[in-house]
C-alpha atoms as a PDB file:
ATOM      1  CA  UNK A   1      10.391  65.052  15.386  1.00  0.00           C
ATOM      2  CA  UNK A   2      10.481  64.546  11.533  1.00  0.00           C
ATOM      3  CA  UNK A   3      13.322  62.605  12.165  1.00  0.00           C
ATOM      4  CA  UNK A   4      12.257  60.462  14.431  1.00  0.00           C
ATOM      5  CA  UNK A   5       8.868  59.721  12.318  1.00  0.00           C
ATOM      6  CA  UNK A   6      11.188  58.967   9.195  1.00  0.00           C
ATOM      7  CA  UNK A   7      13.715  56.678  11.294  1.00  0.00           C
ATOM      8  CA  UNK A   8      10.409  55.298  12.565  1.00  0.00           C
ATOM      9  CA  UNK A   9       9.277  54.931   9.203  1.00  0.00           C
ATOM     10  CA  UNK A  10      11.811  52.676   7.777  1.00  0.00           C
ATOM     11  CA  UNK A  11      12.043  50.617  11.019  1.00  0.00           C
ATOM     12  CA  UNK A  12       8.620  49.336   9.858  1.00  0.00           C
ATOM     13  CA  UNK A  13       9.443  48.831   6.506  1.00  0.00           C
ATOM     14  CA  UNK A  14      12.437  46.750   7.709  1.00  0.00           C
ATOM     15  CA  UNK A  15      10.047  45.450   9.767  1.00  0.00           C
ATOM     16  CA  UNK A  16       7.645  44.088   7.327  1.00  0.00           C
ATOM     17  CA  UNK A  17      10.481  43.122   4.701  1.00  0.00           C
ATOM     18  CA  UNK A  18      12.411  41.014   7.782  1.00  0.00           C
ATOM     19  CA  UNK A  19       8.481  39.256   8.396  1.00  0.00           C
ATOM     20  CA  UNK A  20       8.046  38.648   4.521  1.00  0.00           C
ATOM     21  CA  UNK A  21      11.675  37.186   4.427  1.00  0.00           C
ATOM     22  CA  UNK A  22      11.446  35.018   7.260  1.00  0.00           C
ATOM     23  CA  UNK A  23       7.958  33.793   6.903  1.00  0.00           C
ATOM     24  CA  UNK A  24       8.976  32.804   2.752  1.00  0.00           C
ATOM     25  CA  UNK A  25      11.600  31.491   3.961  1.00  0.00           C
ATOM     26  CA  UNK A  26       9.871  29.062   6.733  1.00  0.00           C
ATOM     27  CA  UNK A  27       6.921  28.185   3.970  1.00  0.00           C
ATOM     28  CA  UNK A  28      10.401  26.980   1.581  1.00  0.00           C
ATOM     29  CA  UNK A  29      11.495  25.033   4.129  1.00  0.00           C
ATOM     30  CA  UNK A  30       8.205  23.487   5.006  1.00  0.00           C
ATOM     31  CA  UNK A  31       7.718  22.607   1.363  1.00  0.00           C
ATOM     32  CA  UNK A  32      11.476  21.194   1.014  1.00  0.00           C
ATOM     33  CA  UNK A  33      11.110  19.042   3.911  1.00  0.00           C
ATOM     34  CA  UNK A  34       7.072  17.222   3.408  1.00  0.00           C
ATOM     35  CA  UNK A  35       8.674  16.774  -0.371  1.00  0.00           C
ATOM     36  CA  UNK A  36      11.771  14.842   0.703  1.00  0.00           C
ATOM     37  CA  UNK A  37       9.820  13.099   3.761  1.00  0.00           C
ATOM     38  CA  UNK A  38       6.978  11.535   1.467  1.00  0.00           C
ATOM     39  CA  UNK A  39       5.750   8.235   2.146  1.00  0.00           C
ATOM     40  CA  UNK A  40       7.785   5.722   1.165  1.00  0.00           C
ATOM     41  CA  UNK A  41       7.369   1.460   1.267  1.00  0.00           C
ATOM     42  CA  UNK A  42       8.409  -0.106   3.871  1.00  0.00           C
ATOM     43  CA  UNK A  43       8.284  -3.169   5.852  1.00  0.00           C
ATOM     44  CA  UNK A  44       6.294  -1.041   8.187  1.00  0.00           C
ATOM     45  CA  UNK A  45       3.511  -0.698   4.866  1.00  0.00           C
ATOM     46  CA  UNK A  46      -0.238  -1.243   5.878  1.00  0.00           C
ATOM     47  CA  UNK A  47      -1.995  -3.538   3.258  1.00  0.00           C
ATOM     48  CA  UNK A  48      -5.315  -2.227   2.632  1.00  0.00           C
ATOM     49  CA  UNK A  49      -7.806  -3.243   0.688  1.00  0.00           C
ATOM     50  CA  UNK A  50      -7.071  -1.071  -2.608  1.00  0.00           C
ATOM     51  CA  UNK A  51      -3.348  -0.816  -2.176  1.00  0.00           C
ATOM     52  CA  UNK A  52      -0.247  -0.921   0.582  1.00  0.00           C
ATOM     53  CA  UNK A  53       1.552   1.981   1.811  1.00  0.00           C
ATOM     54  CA  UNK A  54       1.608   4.583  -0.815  1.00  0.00           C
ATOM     55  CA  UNK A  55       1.148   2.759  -3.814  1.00  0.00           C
ATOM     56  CA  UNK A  56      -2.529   2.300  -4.944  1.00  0.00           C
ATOM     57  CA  UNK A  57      -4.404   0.029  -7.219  1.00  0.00           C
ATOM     58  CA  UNK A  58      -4.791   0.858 -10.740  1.00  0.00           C
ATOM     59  CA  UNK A  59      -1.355   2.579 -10.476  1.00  0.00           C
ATOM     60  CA  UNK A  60       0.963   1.764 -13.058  1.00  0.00           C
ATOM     61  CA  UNK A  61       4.365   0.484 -12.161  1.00  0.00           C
ATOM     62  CA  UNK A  62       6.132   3.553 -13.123  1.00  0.00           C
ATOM     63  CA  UNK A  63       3.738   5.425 -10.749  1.00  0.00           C
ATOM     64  CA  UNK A  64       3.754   2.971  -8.204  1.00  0.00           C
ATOM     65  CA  UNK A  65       7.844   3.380  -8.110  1.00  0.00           C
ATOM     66  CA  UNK A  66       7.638   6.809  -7.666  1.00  0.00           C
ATOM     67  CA  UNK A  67       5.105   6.706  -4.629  1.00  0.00           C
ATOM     68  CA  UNK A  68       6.993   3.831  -2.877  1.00  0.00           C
ATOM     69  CA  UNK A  69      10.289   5.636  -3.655  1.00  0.00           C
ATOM     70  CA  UNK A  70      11.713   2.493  -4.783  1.00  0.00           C
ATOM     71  CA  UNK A  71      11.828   0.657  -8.041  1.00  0.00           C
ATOM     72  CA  UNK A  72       9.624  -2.124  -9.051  1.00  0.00           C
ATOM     73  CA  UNK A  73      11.063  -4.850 -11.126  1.00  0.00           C
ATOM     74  CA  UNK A  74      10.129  -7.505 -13.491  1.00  0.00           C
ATOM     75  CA  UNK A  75       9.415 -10.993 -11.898  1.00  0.00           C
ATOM     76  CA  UNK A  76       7.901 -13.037 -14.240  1.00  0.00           C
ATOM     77  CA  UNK A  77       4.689 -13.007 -16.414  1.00  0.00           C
ATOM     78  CA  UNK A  78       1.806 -15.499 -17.280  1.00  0.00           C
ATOM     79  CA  UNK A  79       1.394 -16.737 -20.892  1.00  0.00           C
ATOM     80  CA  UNK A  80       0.219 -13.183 -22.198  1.00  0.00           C
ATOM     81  CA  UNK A  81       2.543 -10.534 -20.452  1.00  0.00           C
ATOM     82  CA  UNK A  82      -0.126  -7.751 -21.207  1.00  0.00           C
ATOM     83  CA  UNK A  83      -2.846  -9.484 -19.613  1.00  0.00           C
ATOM     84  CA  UNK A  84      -0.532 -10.124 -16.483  1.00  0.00           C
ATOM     85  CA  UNK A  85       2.894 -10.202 -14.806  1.00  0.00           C
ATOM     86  CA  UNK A  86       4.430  -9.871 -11.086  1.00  0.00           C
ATOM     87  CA  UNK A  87       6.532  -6.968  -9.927  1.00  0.00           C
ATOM     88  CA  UNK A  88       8.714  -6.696  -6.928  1.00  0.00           C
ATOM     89  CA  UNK A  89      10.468  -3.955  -5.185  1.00  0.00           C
ATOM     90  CA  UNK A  90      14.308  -3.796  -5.832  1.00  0.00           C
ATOM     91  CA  UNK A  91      15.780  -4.349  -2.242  1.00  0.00           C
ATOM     92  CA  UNK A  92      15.058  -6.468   1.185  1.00  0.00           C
ATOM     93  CA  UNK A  93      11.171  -6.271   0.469  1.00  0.00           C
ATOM     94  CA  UNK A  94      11.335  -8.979  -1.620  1.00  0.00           C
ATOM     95  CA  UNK A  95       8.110 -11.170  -0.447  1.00  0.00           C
ATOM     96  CA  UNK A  96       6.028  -8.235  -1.669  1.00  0.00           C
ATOM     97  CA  UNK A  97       4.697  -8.745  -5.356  1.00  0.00           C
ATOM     98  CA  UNK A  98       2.505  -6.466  -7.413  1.00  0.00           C
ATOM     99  CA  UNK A  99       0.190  -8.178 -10.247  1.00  0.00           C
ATOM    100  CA  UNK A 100      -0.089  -6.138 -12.852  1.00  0.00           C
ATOM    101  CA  UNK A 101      -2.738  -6.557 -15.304  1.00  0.00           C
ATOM    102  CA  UNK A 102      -3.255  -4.645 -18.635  1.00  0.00           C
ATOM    103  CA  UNK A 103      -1.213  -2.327 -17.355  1.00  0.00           C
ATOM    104  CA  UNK A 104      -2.173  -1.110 -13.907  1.00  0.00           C
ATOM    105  CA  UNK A 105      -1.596  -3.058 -10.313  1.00  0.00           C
ATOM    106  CA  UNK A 106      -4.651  -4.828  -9.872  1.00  0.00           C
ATOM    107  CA  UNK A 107      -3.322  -7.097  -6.821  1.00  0.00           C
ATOM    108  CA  UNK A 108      -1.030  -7.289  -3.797  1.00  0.00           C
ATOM    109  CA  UNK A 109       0.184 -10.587  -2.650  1.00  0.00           C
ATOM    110  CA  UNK A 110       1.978 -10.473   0.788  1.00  0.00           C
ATOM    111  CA  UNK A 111       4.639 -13.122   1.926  1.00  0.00           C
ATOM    112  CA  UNK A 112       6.338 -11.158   4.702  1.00  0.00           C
ATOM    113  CA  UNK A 113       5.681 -11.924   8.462  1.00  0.00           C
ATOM    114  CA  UNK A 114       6.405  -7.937   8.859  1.00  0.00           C
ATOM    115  CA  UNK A 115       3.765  -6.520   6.700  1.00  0.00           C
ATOM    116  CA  UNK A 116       0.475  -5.910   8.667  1.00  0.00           C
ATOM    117  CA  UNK A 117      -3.683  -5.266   7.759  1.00  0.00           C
ATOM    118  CA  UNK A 118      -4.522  -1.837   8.404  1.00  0.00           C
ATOM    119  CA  UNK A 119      -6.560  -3.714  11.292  1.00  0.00           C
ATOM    120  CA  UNK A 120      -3.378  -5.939  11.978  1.00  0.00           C
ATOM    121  CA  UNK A 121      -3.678  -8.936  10.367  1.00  0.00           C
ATOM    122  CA  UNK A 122      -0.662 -11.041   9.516  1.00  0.00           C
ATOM    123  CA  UNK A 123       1.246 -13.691   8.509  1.00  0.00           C
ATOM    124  CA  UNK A 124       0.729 -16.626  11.321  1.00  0.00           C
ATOM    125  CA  UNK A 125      -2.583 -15.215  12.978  1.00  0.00           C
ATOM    126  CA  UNK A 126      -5.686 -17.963  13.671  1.00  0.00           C
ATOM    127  CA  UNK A 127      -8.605 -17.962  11.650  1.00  0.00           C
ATOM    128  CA  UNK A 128     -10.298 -16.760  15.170  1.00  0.00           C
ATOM    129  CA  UNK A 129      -7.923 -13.738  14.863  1.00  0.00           C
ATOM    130  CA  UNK A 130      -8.798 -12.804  11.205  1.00  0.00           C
ATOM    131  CA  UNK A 131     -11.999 -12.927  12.333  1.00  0.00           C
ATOM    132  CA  UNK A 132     -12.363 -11.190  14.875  1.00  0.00           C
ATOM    133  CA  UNK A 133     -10.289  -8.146  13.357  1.00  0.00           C
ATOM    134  CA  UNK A 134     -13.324  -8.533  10.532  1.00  0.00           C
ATOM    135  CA  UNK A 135     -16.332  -9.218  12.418  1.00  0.00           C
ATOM    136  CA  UNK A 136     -19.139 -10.332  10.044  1.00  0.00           C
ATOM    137  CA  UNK A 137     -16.503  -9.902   7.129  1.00  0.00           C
ATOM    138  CA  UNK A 138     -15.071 -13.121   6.185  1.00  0.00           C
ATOM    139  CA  UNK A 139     -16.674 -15.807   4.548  1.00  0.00           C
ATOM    140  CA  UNK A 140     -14.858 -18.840   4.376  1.00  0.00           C
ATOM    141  CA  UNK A 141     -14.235 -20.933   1.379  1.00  0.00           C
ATOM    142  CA  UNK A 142     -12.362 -24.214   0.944  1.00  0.00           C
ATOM    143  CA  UNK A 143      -9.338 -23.894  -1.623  1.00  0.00           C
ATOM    144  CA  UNK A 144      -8.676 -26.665  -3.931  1.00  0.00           C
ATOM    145  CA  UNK A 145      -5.681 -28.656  -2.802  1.00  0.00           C
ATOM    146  CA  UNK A 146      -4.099 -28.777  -6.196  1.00  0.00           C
ATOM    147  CA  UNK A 147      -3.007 -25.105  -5.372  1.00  0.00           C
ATOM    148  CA  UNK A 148      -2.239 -25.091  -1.459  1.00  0.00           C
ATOM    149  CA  UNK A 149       0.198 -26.947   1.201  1.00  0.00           C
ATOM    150  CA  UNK A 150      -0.968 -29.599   2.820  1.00  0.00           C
ATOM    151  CA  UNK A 151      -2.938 -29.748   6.022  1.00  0.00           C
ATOM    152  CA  UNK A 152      -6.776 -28.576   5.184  1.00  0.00           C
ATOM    153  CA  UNK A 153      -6.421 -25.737   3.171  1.00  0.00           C
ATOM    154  CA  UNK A 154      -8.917 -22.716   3.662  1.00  0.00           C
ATOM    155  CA  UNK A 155      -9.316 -18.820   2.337  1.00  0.00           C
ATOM    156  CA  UNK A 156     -10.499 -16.375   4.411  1.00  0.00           C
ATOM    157  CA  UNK A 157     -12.078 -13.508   2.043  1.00  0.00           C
ATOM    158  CA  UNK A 158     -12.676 -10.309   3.500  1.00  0.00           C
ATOM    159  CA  UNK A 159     -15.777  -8.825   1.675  1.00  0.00           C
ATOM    160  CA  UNK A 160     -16.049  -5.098   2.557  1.00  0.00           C
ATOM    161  CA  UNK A 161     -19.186  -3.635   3.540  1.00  0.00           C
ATOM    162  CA  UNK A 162     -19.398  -0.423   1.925  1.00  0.00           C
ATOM    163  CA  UNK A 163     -20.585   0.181  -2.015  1.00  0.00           C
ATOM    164  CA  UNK A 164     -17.532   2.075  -3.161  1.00  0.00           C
ATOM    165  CA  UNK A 165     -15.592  -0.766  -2.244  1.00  0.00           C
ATOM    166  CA  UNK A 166     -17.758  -3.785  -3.422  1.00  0.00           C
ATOM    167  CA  UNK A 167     -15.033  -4.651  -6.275  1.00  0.00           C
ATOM    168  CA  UNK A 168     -11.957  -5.186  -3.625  1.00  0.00           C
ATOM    169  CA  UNK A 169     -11.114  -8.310  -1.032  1.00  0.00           C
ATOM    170  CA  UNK A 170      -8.182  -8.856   0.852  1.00  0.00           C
ATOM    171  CA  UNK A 171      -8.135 -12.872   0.669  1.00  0.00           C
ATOM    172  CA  UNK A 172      -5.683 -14.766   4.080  1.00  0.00           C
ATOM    173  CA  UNK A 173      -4.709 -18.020   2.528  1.00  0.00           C
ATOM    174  CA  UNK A 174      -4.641 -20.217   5.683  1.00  0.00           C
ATOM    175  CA  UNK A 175      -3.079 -23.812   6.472  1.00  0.00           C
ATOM    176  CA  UNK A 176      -3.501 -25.954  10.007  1.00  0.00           C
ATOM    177  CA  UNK A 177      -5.335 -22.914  11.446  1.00  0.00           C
ATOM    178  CA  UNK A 178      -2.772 -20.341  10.764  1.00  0.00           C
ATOM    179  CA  UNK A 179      -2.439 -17.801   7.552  1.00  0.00           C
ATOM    180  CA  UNK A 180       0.698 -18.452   5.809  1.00  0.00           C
ATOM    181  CA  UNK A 181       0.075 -15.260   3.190  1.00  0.00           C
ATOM    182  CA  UNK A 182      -2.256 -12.556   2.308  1.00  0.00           C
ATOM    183  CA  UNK A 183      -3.414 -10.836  -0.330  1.00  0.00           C
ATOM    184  CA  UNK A 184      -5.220  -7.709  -1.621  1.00  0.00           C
ATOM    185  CA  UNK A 185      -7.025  -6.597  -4.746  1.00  0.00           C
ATOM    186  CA  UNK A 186     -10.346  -6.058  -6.896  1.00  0.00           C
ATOM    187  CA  UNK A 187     -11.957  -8.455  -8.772  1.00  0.00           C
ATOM    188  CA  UNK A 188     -11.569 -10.934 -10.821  1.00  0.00           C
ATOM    189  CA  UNK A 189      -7.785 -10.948 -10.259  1.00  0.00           C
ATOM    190  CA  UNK A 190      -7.878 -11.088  -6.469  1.00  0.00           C
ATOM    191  CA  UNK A 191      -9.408 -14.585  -7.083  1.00  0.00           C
ATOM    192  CA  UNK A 192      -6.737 -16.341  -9.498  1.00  0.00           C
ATOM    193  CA  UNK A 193      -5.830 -18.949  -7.130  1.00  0.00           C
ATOM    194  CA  UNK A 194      -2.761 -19.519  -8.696  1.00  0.00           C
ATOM    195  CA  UNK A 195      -1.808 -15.727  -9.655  1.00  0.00           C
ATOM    196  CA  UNK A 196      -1.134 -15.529 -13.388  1.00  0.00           C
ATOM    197  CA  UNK A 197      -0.617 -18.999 -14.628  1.00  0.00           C
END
């Protein structure tokens, strides 16, 4: 019987060690595998209102790169390069450009007919569309022509409802009824009609 009770005895312990060990081993795995499978940019992205994908506003481009899980690079600048410059990320998402401004991403301007609203707005949609994803949202404002195409230029500003977001538009640049690109961002650079010249 004593025998039995001690065989019985380190059965459990193995027991219990074999549980620990597996279930350490499932919670390393876990942790190995939601680590690697972050987020990353894509032309499957969502443009919201304070940032696309994984990358937020007031990010910094080093930050930014490491949330997307691809580089940004330098595009160009306006005449101070503190006060504001255009990013892009290295690869096919090229009509996807970051403003940067005193040293954060303070704008998202969006020239790919992939990239979509959270609510699903994109490149090509009606003014009827945009509003109707926004109802009671958009406010419509003539753009100078100096700075658009040709053919009755128009913005469609998205002005968010709720206080915490009061600083932040997403602005549809639209031409002959139809957007032909997007943008999000907070205030006052979401409004530089012609980015940062």
């Amino acid at each position: 019987m004593l025998i039995v009770n001690i065989k019985m005895s380190k059965l459990n312990s193995f027991s219990k060690f074999f549980t620990f060990f597996v279930g350490t081993v499932i919670i390393v795995l876990f942790w190995v595998t939601s680590a690697s499978g972050q987020v990353q940019l894509t032309e499957n992205s969502k443009l919201a209102i304070n940032g696309i994908g994984p990358i937020r506003l007031g990010m910094t481009v080093d930050e930014a790169s490491r949330a997307a899980g691809v580089k940004l690079v330098f595009v160009m600048n306006g005449p101070d390069a503190y006060s504001c410059s255009y990013f892009k990320p290295q690869g096919e998402l090229k009509d996807i450009a970051f403003m940067v401004a005193k040293g954060r991403i303070a704008r998202i301007d969006i020239r790919d007919k992939r990239i979509t609203t959270i609510r699903g707005a994109r490149i090509g949609d009606t003014l009827d569309r945009i509003i109707s994803l926004y109802p009671g949202q958009i406010q419509i404002i003539k753009a100078p022509l100096t700075a658009r195409p040709e053919g009755n230029p128009k913005n469609l500003t998205f002005v968010p409802k709720d206080d915490a977001d009061k600083n932040y538009r997403i602005i549809f640049e639209k031409v002959n009824n139809r957007v032909y690109r997007f943008r999000s961002g907070k205030l006052p650079e979401i409004e530089y009609i012609e980015g940062c010249l």
